[in-house]
Protein backbone atom coordinates (compact mmCIF):
# COMPACT_ATOMS: atom_id res chain seq x y z
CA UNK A 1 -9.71 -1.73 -28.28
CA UNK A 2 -12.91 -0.83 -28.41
CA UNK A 3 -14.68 -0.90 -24.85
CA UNK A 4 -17.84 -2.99 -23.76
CA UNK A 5 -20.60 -1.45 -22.44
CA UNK A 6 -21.78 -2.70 -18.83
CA UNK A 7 -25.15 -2.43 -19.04
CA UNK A 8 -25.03 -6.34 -21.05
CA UNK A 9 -23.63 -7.84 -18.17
CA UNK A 10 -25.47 -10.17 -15.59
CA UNK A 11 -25.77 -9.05 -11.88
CA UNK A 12 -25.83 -12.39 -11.09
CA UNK A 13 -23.12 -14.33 -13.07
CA UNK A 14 -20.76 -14.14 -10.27
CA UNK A 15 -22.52 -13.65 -6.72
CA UNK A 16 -19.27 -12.52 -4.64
CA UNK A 17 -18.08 -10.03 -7.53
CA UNK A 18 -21.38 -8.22 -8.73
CA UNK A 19 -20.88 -5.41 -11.42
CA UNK A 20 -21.34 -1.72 -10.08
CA UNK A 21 -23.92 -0.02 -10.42
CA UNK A 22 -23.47 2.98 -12.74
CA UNK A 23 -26.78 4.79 -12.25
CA UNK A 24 -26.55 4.70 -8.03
CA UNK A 25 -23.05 5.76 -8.56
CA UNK A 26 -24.07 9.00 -10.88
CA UNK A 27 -26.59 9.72 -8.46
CA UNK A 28 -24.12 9.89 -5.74
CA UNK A 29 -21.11 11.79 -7.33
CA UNK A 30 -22.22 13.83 -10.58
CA UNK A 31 -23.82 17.16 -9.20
CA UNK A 32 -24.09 20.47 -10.03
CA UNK A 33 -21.53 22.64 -9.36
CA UNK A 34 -19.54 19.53 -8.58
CA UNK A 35 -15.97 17.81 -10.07
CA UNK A 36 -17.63 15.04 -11.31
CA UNK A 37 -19.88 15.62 -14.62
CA UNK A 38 -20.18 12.20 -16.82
CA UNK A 39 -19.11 9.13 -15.56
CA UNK A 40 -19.27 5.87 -17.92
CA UNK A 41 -18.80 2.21 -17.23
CA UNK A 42 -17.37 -0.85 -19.45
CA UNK A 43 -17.42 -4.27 -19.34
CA UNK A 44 -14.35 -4.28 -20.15
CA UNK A 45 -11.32 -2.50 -21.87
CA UNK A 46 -7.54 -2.39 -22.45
CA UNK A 47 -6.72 0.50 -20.35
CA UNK A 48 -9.01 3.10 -19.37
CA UNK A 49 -6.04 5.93 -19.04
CA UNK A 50 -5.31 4.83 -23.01
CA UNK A 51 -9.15 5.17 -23.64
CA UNK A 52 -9.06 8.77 -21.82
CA UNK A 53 -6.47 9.87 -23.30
CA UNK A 54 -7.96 9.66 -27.01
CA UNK A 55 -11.74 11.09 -25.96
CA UNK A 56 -10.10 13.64 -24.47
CA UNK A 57 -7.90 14.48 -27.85
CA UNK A 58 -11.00 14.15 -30.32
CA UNK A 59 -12.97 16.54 -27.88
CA UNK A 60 -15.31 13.79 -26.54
CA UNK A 61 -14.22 14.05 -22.78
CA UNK A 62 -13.59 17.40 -20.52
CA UNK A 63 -12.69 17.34 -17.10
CA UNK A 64 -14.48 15.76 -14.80
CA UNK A 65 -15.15 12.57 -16.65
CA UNK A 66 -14.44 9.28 -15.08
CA UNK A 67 -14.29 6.17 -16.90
CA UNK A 68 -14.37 3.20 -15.29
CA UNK A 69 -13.97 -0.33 -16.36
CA UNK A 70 -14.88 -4.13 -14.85
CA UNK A 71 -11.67 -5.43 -16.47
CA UNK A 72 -8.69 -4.60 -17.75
CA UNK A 73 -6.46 -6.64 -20.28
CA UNK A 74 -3.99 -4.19 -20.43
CA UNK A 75 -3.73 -1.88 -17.67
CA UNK A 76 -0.50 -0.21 -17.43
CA UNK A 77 1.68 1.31 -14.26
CA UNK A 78 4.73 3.59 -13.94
CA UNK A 79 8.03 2.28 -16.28
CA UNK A 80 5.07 0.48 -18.18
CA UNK A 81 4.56 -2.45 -15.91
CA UNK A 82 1.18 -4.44 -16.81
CA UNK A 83 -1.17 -4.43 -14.55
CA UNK A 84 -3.93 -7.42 -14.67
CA UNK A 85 -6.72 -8.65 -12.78
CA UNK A 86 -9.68 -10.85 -13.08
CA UNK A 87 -12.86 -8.83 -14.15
CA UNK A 88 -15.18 -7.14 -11.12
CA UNK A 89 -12.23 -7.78 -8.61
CA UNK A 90 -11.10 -4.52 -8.42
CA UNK A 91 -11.66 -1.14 -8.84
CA UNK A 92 -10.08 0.24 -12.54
CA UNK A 93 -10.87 3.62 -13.51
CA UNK A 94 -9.05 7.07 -14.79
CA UNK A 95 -10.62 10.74 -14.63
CA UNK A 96 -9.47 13.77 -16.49
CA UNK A 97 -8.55 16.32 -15.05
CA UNK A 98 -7.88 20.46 -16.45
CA UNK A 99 -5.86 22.63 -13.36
CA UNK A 100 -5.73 25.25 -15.37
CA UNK A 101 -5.20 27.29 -12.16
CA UNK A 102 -2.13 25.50 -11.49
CA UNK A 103 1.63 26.16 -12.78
CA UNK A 104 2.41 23.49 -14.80
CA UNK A 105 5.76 22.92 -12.60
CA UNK A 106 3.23 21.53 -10.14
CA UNK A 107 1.27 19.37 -11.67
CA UNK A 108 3.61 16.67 -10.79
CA UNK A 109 2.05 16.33 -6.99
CA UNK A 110 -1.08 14.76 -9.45
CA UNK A 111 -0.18 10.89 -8.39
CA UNK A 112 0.62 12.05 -4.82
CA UNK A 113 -2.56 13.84 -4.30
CA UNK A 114 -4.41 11.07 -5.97
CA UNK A 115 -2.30 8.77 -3.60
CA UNK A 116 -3.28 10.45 -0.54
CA UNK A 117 -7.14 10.92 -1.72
CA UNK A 118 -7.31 6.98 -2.24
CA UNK A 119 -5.86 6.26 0.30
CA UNK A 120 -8.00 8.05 2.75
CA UNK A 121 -11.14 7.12 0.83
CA UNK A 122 -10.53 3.40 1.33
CA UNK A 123 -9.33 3.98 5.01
CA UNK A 124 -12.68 5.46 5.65
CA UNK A 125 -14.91 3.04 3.32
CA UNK A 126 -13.18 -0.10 3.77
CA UNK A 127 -11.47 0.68 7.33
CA UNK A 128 -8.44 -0.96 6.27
CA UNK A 129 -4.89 0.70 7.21
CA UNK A 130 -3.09 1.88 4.08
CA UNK A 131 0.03 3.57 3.50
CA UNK A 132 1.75 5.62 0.63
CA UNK A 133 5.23 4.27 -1.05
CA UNK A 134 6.65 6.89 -2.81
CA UNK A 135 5.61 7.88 -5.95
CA UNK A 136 2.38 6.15 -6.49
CA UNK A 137 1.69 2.52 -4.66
CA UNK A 138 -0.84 1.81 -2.10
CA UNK A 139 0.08 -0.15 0.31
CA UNK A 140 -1.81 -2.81 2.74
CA UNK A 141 -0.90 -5.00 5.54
CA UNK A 142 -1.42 -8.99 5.07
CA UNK A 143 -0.25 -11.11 7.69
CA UNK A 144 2.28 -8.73 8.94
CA UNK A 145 3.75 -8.01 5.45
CA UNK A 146 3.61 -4.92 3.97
CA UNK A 147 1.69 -5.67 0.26
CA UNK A 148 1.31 -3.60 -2.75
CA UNK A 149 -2.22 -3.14 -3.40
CA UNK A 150 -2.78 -0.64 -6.11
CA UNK A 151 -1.20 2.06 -8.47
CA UNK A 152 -1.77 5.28 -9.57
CA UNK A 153 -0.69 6.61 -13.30
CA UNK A 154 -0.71 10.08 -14.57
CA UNK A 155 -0.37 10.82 -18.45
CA UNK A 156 -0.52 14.21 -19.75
CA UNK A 157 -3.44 14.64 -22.39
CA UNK A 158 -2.90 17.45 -24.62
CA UNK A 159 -1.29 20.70 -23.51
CA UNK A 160 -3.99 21.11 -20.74
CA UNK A 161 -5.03 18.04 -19.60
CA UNK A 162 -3.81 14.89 -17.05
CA UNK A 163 -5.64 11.73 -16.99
CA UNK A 164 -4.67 10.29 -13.83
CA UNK A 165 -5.80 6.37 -13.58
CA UNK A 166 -6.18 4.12 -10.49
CA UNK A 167 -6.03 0.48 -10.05
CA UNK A 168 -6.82 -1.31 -6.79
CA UNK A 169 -7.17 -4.67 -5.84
CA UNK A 170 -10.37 -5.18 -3.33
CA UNK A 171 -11.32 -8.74 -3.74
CA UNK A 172 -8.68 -10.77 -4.57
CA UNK A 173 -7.66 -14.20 -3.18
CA UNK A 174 -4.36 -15.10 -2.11
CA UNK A 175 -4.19 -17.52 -5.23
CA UNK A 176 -4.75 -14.67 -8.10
CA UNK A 177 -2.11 -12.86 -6.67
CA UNK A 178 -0.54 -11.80 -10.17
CA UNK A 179 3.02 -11.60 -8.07
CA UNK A 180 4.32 -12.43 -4.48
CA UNK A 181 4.43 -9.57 -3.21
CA UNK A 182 0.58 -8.02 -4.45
CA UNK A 183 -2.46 -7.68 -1.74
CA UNK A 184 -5.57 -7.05 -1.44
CA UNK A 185 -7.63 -5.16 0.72
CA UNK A 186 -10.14 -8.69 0.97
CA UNK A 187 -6.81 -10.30 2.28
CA UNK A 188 -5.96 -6.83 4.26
CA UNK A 189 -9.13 -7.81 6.42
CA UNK A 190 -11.36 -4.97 4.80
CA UNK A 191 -14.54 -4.61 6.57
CA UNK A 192 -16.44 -4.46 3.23
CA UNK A 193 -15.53 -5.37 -0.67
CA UNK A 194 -18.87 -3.76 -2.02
CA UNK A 195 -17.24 -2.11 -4.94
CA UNK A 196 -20.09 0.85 -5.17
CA UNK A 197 -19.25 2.39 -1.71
CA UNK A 198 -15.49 1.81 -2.38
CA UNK A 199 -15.83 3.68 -5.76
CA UNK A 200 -17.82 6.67 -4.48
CA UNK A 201 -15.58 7.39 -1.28
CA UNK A 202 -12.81 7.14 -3.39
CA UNK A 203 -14.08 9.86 -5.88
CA UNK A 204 -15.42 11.83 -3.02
CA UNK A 205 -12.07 12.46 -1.19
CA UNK A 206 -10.24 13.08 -4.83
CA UNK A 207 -12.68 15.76 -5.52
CA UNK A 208 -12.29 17.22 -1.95
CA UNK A 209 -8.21 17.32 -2.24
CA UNK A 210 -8.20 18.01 -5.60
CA UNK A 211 -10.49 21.21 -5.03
CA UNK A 212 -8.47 22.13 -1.82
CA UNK A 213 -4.89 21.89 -3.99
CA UNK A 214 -6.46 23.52 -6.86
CA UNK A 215 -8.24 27.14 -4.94
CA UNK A 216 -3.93 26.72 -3.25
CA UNK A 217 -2.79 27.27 -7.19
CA UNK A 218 -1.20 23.87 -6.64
CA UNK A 219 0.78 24.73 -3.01
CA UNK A 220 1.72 21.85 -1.64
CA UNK A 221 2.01 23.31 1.59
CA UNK A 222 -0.88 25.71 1.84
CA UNK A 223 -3.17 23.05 0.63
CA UNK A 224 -1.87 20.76 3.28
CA UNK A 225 -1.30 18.02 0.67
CA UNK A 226 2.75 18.06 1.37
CA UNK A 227 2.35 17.73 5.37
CA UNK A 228 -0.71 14.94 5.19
CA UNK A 229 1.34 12.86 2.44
CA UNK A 230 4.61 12.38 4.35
CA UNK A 231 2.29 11.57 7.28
CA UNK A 232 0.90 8.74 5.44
CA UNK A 233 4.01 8.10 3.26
CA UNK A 234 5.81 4.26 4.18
CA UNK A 235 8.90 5.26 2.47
CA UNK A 236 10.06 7.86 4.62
CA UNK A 237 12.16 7.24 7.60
CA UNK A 238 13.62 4.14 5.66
CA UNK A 239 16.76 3.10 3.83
CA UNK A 240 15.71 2.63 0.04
CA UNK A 241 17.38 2.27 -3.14
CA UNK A 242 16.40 4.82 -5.79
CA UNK A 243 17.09 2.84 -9.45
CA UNK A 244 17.17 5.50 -11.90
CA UNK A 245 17.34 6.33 -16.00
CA UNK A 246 20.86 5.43 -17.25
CA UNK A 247 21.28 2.10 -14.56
CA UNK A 248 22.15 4.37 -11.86
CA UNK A 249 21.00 4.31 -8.45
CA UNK A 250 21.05 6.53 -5.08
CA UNK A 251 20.98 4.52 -1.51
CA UNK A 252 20.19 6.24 1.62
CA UNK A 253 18.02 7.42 3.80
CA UNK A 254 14.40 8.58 2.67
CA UNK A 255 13.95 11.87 4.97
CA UNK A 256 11.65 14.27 3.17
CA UNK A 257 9.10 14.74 0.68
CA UNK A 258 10.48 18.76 -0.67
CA UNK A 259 8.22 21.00 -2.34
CA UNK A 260 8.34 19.36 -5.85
CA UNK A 261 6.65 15.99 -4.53
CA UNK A 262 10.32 14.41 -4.86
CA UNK A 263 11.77 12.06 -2.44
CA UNK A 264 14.88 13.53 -0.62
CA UNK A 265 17.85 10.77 -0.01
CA UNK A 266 20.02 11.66 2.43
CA UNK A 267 23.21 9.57 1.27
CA UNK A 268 26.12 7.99 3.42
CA UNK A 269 28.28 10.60 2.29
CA UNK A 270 26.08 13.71 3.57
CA UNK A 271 25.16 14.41 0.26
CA UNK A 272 20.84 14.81 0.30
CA UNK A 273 19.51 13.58 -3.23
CA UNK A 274 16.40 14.73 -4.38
CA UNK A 275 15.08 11.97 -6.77
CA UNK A 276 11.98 13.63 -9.05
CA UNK A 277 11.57 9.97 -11.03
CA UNK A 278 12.95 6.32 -10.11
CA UNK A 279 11.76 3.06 -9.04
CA UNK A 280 11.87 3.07 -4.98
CA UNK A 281 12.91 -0.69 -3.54
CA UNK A 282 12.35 -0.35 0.87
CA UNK A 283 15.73 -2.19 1.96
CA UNK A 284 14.75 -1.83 5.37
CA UNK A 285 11.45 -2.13 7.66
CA UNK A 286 9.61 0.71 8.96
């Protein structure tokens, strides 16, 4: 699909959901000597990681360029789960990134570092709590229940590149909920759904870890990315159910984030189960 430019759309076709507001937001995040060098926003795509992906492979995007769209018809998460939204209610972008500096074997702490970075971005921005579920939800608090309110994917593109692409729900009502168990942070009790800020505090503090894992050659622990993401990490200290490739599943105790980014199980047997890739279900409440 080919995207829309933004620049077409009205400011004022929908007064609670106004488009961003590319130019303030390359004023306030491309710099010299900076992460971010180009950033670009449509109207509306299919998925912006997809889109990234292929400029990147014909040469037309390096690292450091952020695409971000208004609306996404086919925005995709982990095990290929759709992820849809109704345009400007949200934020939907991907950036490319290049750690060349980095072993490859840890370039898998990409989703968790972009986990922790949004996290604290939107803590900070939109001063609502938020917590990490193991490998790459955000989570918010609405009415007492713990809500899923965004997703992080990262795809390899080429041999030295990961786009890693971000979905969050910021203004959503309770009845465009695409599932039961999906917030917001609008019905989290955010102090402020002005997409612009949201965006560049977002980008701000994923620069900032990104830099600080990167000049660590990807140490989890010298970087401090390891210690600050179990401290903000839901899924540890709970019983969970690890569904993995081949219908199998561990169930157990989460106790540990190791030095891979996987979740360590520790089983009824004694047994502790690292799990590198699985869908996590909480069985019990932190």
């Amino acid at each position: 699909m080919t995207p829309r430019d933004a620049s077409d759309d009205s400011r004022w076709s929908d007064l609670d959901r106004p488009p961003l507001n590319a130019a303030a937001l390359r004023r306030g995040l491309v710099r010299e000597g900076g992460l971010w060098h180009e950033l670009e926003i449509v109207r509306g795509t299919g998925s912006t990681n997809s889109d990234l992906v292929a400029l990147a492979a014909s040469g037309k995007a390096a690292e450091g360029s952020v695409l971000v769209a208004e609306e996404q018809t086919s925005g995709r998460g982990r095990l290929d789960r759709r992820w849809t939204a109704p345009a400007r209610s949200g934020l939907f972008f991907s950036v490319l990134l290049n750690p060349a500096e980095v072993p490859v074997a840890r370039w898998g702490w990409l989703p968790l570092l972009t986990g922790v970075a949004v996290a604290t971005g939107l803590s900070r921005a939109a001063g609502v709590d938020t917590a990490l579920k193991w490998p790459n939800d955000l989570l918010v608090t609405v009415g007492g229940e713990e809500r899923k309110a965004g997703g992080i994917l990262a795809e390899r593109a080429g041999d030295q590149g990961v786009v890693v692409g971000v979905g969050v729900n910021v203004s959503l009502r309770a009845d465009e909920l695409p599932v039961p168990g999906a917030g917001s942070l609008a019905l989290a009790g955010a102090v402020s759904t002005d997409r612009d800020p949201l965006l560049r505090a977002v980008l701000r503090s994923l620069e900032e870890w990104y830099g600080r894992w990167r000049e660590a050659a990807g140490d989890p622990a010298v970087s401090g990315l390891q210690e600050t993401y179990a401290a903000g990490c839901a899924t540890l200290g709970r019983t969970v159910r690890a569904e993995l490739p081949g219908d199998r599943s561990v169930v157990g105790e989460a106790v540990a984030i190791d030095g891979d980014g996987r979740l360590v199980i520790a089983t009824e047997d004694g047994v502790q189960a690292p799990v590198g890739a699985g869908d996590i279900v909480h069985l019990r409440p932190a």
